[in-house]
PDB file of N, CA and C in Angstrom:
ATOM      1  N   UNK A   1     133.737 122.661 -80.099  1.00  0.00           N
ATOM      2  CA  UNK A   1     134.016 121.806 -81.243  1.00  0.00           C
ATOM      3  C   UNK A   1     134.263 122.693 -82.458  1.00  0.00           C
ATOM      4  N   UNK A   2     135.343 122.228 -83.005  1.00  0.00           N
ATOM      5  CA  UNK A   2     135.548 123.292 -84.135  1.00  0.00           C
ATOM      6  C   UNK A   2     135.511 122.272 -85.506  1.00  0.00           C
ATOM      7  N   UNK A   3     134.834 123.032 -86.470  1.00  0.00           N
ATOM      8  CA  UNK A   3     134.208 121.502 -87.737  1.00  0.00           C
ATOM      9  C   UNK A   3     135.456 121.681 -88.519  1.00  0.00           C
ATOM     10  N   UNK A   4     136.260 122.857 -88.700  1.00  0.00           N
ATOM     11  CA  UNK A   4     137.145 123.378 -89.685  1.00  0.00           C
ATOM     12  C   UNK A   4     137.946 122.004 -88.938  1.00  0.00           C
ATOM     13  N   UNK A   5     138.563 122.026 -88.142  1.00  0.00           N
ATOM     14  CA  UNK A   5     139.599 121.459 -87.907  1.00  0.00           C
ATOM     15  C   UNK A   5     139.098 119.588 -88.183  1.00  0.00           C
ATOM     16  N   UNK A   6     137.988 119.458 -88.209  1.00  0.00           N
ATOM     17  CA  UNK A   6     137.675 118.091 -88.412  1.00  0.00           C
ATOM     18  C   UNK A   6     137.857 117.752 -89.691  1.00  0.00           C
ATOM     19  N   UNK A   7     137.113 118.721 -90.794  1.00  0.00           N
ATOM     20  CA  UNK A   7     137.170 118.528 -91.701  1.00  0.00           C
ATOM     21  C   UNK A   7     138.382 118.311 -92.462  1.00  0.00           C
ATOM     22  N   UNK A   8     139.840 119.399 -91.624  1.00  0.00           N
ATOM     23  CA  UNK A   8     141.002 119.285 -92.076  1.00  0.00           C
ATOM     24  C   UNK A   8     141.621 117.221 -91.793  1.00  0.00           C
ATOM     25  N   UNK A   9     141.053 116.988 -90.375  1.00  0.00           N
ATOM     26  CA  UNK A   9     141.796 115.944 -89.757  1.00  0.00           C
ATOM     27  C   UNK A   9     141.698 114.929 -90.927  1.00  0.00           C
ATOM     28  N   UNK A  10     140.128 115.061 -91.193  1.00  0.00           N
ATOM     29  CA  UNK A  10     139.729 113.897 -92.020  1.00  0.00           C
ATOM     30  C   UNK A  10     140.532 113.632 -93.919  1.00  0.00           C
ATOM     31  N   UNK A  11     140.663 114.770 -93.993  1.00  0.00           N
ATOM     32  CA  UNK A  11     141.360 114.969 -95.262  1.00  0.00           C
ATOM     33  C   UNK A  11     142.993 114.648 -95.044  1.00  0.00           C
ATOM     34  N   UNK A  12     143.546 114.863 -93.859  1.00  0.00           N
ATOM     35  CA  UNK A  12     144.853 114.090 -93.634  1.00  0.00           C
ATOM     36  C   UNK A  12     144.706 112.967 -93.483  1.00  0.00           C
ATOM     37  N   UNK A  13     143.563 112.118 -92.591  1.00  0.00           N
ATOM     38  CA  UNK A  13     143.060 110.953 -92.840  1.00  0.00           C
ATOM     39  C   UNK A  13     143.391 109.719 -94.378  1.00  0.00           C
ATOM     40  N   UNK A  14     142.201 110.586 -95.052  1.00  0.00           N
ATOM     41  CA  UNK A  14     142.159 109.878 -96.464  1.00  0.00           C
ATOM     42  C   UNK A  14     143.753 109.966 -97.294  1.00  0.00           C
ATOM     43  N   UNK A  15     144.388 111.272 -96.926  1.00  0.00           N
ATOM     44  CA  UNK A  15     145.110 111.100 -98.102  1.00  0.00           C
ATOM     45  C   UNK A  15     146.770 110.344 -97.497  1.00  0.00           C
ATOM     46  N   UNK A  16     146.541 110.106 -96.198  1.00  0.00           N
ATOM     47  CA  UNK A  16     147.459 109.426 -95.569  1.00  0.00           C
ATOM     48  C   UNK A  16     146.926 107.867 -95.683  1.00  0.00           C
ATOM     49  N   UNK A  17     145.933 107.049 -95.906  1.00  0.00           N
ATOM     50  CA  UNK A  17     145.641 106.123 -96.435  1.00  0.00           C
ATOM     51  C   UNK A  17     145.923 105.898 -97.683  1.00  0.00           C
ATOM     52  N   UNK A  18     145.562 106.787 -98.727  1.00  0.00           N
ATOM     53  CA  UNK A  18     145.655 106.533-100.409  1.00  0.00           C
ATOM     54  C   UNK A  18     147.192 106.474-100.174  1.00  0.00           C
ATOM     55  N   UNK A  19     148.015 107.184 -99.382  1.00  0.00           N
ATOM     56  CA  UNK A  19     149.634 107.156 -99.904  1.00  0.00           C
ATOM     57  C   UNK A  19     150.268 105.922 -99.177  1.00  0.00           C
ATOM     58  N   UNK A  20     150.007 105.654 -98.030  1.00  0.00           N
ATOM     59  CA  UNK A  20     150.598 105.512 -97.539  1.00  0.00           C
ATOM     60  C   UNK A  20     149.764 103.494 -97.059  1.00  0.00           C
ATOM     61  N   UNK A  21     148.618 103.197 -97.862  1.00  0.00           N
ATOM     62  CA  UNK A  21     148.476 101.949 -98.176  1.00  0.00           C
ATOM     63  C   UNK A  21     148.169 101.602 -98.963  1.00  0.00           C
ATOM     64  N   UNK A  22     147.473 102.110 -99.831  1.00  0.00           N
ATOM     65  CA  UNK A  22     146.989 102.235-101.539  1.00  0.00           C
ATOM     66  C   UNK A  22     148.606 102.174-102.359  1.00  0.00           C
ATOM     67  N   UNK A  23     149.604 103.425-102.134  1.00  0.00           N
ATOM     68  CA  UNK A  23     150.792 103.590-102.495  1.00  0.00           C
ATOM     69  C   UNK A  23     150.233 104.633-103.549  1.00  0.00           C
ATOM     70  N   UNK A  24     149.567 105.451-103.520  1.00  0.00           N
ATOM     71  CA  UNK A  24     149.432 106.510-104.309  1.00  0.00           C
ATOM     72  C   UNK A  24     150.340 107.504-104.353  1.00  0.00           C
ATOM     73  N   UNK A  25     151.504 107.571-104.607  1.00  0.00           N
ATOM     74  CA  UNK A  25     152.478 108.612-104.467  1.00  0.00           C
ATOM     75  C   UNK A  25     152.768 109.779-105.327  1.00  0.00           C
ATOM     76  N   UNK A  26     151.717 109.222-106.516  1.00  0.00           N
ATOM     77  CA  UNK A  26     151.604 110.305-106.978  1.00  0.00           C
ATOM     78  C   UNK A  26     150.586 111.442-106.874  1.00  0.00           C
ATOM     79  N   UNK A  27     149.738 111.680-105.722  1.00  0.00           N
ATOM     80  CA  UNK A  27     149.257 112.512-104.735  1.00  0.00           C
ATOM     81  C   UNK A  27     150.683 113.599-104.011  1.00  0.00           C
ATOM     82  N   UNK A  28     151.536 113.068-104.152  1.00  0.00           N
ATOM     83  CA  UNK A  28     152.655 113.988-103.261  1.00  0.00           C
ATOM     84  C   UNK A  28     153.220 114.957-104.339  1.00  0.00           C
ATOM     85  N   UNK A  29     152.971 116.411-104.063  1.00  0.00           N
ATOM     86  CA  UNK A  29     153.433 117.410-105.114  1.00  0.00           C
ATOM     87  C   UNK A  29     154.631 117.130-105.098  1.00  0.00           C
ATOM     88  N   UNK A  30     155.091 117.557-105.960  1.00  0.00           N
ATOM     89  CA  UNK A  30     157.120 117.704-106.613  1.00  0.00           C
ATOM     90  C   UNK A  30     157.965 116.097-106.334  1.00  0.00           C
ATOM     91  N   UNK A  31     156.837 114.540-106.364  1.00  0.00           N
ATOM     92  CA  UNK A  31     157.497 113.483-106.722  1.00  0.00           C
ATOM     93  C   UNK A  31     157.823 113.220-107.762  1.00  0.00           C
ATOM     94  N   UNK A  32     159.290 113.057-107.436  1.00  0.00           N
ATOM     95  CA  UNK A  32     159.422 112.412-108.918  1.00  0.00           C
ATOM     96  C   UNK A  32     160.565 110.926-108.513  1.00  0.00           C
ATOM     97  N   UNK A  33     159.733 110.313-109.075  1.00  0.00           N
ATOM     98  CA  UNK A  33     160.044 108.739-108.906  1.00  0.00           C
ATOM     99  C   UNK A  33     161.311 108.155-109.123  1.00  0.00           C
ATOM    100  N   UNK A  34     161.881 108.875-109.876  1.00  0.00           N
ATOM    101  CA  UNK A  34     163.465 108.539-110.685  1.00  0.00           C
ATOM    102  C   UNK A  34     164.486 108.729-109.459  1.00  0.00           C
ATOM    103  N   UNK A  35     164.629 110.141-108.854  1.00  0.00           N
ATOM    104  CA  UNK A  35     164.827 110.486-107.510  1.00  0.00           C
ATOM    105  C   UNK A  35     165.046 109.799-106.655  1.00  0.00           C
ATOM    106  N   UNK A  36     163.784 108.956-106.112  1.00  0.00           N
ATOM    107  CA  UNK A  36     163.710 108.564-104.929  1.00  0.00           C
ATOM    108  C   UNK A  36     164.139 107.072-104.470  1.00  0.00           C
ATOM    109  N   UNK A  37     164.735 106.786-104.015  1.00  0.00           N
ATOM    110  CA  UNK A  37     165.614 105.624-103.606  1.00  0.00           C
ATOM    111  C   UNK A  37     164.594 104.065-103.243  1.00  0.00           C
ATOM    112  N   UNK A  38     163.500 104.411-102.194  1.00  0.00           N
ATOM    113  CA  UNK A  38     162.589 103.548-101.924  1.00  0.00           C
ATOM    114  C   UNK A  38     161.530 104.050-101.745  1.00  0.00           C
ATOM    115  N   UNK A  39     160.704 104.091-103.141  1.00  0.00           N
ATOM    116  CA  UNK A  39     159.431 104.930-102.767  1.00  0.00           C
ATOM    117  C   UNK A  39     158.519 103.598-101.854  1.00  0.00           C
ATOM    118  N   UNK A  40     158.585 102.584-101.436  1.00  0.00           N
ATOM    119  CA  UNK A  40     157.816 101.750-100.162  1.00  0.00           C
ATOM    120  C   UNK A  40     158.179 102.470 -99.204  1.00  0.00           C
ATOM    121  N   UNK A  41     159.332 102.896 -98.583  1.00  0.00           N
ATOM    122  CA  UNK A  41     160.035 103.864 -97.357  1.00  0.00           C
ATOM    123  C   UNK A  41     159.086 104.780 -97.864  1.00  0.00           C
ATOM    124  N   UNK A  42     159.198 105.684 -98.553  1.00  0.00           N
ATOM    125  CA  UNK A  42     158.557 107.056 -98.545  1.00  0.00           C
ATOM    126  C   UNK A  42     157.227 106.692 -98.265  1.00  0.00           C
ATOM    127  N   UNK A  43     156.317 106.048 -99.392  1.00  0.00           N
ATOM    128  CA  UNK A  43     154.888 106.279 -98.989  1.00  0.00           C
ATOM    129  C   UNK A  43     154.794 105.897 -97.717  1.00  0.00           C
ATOM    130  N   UNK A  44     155.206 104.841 -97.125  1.00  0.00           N
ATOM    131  CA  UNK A  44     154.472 104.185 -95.390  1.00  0.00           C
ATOM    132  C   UNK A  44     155.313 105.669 -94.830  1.00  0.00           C
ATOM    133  N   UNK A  45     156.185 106.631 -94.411  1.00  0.00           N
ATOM    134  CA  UNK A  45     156.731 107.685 -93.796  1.00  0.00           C
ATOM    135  C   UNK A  45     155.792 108.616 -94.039  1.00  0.00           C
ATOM    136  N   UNK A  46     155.530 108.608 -94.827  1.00  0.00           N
ATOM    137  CA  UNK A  46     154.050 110.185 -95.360  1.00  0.00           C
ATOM    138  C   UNK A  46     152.979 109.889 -95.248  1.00  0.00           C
ATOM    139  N   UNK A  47     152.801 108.298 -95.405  1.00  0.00           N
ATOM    140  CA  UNK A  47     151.535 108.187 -94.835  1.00  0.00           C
ATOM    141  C   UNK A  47     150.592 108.396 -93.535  1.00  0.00           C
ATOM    142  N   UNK A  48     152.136 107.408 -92.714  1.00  0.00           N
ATOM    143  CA  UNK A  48     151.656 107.445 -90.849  1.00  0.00           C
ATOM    144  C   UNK A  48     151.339 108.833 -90.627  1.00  0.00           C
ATOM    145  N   UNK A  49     152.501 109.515 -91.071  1.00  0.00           N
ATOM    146  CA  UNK A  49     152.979 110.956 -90.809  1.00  0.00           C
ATOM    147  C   UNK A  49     151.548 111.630 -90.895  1.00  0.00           C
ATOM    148  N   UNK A  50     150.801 111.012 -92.065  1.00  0.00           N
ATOM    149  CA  UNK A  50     149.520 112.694 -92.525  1.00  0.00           C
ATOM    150  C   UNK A  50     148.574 111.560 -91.552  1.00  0.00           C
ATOM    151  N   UNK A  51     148.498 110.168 -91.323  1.00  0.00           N
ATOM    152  CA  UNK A  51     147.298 109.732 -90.370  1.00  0.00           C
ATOM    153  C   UNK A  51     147.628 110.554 -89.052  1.00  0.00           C
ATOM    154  N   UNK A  52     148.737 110.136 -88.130  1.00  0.00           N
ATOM    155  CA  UNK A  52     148.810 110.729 -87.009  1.00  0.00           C
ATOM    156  C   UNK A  52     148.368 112.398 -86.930  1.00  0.00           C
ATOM    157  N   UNK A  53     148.664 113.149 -87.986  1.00  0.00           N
ATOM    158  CA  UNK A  53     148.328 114.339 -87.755  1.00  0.00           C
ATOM    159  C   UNK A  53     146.525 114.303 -87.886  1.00  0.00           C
ATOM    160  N   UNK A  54     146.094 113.482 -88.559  1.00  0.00           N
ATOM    161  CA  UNK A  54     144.665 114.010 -88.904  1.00  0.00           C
ATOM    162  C   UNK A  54     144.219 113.600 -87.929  1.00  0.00           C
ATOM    163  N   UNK A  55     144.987 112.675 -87.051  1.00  0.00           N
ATOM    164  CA  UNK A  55     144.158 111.897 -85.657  1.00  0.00           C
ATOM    165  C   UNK A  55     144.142 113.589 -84.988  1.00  0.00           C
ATOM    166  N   UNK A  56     145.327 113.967 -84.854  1.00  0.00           N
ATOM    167  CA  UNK A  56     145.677 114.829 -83.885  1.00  0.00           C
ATOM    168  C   UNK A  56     144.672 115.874 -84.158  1.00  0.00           C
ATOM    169  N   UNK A  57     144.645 116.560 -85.894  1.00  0.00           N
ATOM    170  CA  UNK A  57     143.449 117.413 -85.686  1.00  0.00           C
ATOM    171  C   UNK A  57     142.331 117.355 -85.606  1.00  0.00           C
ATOM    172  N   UNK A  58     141.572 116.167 -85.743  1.00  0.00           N
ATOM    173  CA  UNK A  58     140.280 115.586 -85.067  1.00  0.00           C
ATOM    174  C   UNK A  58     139.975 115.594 -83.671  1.00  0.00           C
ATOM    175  N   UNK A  59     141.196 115.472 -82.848  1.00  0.00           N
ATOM    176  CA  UNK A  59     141.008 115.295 -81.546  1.00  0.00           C
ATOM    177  C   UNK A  59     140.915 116.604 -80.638  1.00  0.00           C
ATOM    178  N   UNK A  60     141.914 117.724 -82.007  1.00  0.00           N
ATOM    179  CA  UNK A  60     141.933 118.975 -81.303  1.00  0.00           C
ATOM    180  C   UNK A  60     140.645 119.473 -81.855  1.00  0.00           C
ATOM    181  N   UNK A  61     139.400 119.110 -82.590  1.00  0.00           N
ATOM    182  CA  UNK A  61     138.695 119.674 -83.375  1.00  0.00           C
ATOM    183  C   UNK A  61     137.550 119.275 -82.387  1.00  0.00           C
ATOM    184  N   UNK A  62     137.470 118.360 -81.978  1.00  0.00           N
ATOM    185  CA  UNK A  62     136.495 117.704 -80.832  1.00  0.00           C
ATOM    186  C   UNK A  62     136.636 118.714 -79.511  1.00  0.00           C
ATOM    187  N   UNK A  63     137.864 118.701 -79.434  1.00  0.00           N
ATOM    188  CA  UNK A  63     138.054 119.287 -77.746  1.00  0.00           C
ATOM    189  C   UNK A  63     137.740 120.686 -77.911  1.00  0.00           C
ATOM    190  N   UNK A  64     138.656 120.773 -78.706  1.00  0.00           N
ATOM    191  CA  UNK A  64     137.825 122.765 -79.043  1.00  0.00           C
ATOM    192  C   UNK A  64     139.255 123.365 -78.504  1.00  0.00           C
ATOM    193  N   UNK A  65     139.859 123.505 -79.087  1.00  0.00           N
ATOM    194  CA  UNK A  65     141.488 124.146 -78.872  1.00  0.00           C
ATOM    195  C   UNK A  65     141.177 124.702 -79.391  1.00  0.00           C
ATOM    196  N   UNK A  66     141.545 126.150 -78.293  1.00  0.00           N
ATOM    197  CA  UNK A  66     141.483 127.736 -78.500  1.00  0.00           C
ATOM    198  C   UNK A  66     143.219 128.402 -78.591  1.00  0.00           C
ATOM    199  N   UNK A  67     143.596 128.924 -79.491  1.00  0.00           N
ATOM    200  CA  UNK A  67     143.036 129.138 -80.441  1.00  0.00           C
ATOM    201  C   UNK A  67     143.732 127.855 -81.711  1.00  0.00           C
ATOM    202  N   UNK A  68     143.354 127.414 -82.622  1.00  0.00           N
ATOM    203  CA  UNK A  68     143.255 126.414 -83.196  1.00  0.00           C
ATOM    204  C   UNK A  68     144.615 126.493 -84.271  1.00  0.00           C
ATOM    205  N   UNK A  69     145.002 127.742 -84.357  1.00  0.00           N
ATOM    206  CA  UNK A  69     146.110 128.822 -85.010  1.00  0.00           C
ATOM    207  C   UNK A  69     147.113 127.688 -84.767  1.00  0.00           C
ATOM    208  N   UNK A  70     147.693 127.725 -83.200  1.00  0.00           N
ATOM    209  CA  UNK A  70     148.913 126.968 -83.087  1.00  0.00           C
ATOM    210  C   UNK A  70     148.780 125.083 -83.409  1.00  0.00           C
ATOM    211  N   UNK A  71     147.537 124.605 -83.430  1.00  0.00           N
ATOM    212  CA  UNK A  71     147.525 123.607 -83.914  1.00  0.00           C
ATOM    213  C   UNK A  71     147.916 123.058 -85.651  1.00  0.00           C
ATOM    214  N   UNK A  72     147.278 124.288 -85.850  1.00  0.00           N
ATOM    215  CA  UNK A  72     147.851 123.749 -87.995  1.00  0.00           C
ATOM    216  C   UNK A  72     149.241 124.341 -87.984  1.00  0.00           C
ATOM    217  N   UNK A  73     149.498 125.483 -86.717  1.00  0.00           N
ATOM    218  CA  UNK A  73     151.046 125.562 -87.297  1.00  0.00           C
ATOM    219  C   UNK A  73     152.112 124.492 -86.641  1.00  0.00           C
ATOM    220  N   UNK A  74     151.800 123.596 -86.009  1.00  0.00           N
ATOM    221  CA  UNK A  74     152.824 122.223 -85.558  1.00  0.00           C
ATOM    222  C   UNK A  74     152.309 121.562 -86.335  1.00  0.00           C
ATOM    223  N   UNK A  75     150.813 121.053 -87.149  1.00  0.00           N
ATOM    224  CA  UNK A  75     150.778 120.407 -88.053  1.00  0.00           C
ATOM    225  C   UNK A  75     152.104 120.759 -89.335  1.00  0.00           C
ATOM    226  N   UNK A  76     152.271 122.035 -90.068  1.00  0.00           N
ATOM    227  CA  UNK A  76     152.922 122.675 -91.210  1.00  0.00           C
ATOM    228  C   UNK A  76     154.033 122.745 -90.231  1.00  0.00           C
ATOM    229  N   UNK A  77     154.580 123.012 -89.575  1.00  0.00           N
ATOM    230  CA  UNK A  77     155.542 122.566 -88.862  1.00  0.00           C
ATOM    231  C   UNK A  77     156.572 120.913 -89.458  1.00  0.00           C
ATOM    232  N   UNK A  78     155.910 120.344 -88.756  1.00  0.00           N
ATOM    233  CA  UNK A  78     155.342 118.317 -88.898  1.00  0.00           C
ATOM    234  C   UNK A  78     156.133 118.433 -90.610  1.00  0.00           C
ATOM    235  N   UNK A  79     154.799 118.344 -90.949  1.00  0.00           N
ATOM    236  CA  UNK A  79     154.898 118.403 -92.361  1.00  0.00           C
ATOM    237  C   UNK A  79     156.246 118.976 -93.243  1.00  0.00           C
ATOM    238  N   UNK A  80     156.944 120.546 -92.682  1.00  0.00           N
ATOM    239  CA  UNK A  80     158.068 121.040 -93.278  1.00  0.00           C
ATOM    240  C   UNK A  80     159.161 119.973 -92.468  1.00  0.00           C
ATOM    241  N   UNK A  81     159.393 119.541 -91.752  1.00  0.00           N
ATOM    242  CA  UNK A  81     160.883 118.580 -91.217  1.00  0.00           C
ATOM    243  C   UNK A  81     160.289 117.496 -91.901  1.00  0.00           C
ATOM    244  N   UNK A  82     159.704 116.604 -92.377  1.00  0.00           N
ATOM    245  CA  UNK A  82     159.167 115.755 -93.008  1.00  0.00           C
ATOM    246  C   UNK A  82     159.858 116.095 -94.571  1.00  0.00           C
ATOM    247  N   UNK A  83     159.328 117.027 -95.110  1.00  0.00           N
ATOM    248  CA  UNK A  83     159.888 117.533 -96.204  1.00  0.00           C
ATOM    249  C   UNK A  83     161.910 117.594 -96.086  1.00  0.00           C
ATOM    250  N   UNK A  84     162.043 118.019 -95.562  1.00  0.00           N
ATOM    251  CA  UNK A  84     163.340 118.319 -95.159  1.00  0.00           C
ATOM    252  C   UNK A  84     164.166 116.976 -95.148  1.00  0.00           C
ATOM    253  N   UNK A  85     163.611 116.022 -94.039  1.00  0.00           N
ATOM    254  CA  UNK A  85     164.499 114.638 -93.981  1.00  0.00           C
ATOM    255  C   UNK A  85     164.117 113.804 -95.353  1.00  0.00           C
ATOM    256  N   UNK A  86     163.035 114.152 -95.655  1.00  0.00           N
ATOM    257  CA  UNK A  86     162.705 113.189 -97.177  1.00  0.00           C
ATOM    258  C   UNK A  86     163.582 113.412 -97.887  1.00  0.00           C
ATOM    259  N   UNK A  87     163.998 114.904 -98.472  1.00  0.00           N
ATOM    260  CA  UNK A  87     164.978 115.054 -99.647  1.00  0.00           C
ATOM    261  C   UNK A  87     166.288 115.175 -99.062  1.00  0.00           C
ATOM    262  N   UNK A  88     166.789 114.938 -97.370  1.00  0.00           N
ATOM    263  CA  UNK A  88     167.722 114.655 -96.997  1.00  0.00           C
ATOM    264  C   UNK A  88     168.471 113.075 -97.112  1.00  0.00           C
ATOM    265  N   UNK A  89     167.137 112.498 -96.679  1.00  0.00           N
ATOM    266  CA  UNK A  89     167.646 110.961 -96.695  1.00  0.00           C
ATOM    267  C   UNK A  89     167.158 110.516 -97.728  1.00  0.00           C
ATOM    268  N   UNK A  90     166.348 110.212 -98.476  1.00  0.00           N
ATOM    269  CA  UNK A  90     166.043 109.172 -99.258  1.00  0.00           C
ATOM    270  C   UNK A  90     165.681 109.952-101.062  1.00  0.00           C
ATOM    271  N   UNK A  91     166.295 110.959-101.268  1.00  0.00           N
ATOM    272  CA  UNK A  91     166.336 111.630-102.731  1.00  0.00           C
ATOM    273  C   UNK A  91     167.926 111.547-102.694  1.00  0.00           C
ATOM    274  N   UNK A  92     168.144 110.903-104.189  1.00  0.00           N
ATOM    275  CA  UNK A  92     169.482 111.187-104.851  1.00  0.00           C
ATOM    276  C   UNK A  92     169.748 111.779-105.367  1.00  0.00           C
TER     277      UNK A  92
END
């Protein structure tokens, strides 16, 4: 069991809730609102996006994935094409 990785899951957890049902979007560095075409599209896309990952690193944090390295880098992975299609599709 690795706690680092729980502790990470859980913090993708919360802040994939505040964005992504709360609509806290202004949690997301370099938003800017004027920009963005449908910030409802964006927050529910960043939201699922940071829940599913925090599921994922909870689950790898439980099991004990050795070494834990390649797990945050498909998380930051995740996260950079995320970045990428956001200011592809839905920034003007």
């Amino acid at each position: 069991m690795d706690i680092n990785l729980i502790v990470i899951g859980i913090i993708f957890l919360v802040l994939g809730y505040l964005v992504g049902v709360k609509k806290m979007t202004w949690l997301l560095s370099g938003f800017n609102e004027k920009r963005v075409k449908d910030k409802t599209k964006l927050a529910k896309i960043v939201g699922r996006t940071e829940v599913i990952l925090g599921c994922i690193m909870i689950l790898g944090g439980l099991v004990g994935v050795k070494p834990p390295g390649y797990l945050v880098t498909f998380c930051v992975l995740v996260i950079l094409g995320l970045v990428v299609y956001v200011n592809a599709k839905m920034v003007e």
